[in-house]
Structures are given as C-alpha cells and as structure tokens.
Protein backbone atom coordinates (compact mmCIF):
# COMPACT_ATOMS: atom_id res chain seq x y z
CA UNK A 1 -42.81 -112.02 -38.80
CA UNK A 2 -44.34 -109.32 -36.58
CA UNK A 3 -45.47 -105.95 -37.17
CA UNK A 4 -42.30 -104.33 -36.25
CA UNK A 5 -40.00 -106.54 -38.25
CA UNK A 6 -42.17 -105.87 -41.17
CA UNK A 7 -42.24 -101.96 -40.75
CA UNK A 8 -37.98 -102.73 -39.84
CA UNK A 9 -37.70 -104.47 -43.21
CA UNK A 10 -39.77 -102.21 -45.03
CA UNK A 11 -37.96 -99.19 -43.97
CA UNK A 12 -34.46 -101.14 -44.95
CA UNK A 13 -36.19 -101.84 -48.47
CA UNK A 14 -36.85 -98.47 -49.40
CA UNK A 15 -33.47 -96.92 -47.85
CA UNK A 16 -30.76 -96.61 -50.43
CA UNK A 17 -28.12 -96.95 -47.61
CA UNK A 18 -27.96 -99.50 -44.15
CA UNK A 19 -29.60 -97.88 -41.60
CA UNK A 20 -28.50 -97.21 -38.07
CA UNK A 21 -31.00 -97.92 -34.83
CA UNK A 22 -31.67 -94.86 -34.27
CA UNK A 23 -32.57 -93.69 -38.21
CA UNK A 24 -34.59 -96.61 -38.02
CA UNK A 25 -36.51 -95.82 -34.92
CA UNK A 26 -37.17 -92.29 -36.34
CA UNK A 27 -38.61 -93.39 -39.52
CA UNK A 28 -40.68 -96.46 -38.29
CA UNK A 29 -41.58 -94.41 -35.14
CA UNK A 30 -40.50 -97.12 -32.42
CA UNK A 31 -38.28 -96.82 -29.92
CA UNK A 32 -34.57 -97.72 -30.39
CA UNK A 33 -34.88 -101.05 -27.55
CA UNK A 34 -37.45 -102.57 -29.31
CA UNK A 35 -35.94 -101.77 -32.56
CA UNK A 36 -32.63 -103.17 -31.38
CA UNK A 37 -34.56 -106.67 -30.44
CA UNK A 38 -36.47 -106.93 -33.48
CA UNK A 39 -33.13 -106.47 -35.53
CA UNK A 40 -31.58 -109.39 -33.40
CA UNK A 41 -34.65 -111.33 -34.26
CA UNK A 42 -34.02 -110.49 -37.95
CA UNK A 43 -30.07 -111.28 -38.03
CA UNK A 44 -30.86 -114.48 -36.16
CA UNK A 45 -33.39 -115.45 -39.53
CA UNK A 46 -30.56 -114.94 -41.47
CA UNK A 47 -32.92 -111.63 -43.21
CA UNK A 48 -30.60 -108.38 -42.16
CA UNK A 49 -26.55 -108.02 -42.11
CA UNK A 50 -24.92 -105.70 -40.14
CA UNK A 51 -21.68 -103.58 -40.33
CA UNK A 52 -20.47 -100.59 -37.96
CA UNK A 53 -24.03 -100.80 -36.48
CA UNK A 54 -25.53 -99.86 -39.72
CA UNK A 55 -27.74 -102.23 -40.56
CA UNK A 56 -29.21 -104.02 -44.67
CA UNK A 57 -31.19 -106.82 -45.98
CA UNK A 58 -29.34 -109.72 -47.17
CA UNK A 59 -28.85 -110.08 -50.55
CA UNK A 60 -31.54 -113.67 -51.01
C-alpha cells in the first residue's frame, strides 16, 4: 500500500462517519484526483465501501 492509501485509510480509521473526497483531501492534505484514484485502488482491494460518494473501511 502506498503512502497515500495509508494516510486515506488512516484518516477513514479515525473518522466516526464515511468521508467524502473532498473531506478527505482536506484532512490528508492531497488533492481530490489523486485522492479519487487512490480510493479506486482501495475499493478494488476489497479495503473501503462506498455509498452516496461517502466513503468507509470494510468491516474485515
């Protein structure tokens, strides 16, 4: 996993809600593109679900 998807995963760890791209972005200071492909990285590993573009980890 690379840096991003670890600070993306992080960040949805410690949220008590899913997160949308952009509330990601702000708190992991990234932009929302590369956000956006790191999450479709992440949903393609089977790590994140997403719902109305708000996205979790999945319950392992």
């Amino acid at each position: 996993m690379g840096k991003l998807e670890s600070q993306i995963v992080s960040a949805l760890q410690n949220s008590d809600k899913p997160l949308t791209i952009s509330e990601i972005a702000l708190q992991i200071d990234a932009s929302e593109k590369k956000v956006y492909r790191s999450l479709r990285k992440l949903f393609a590993k089977g790590k994140i679900d997403g719902n109305n573009r708000r996205y979790k980890l999945t319950q392992e």
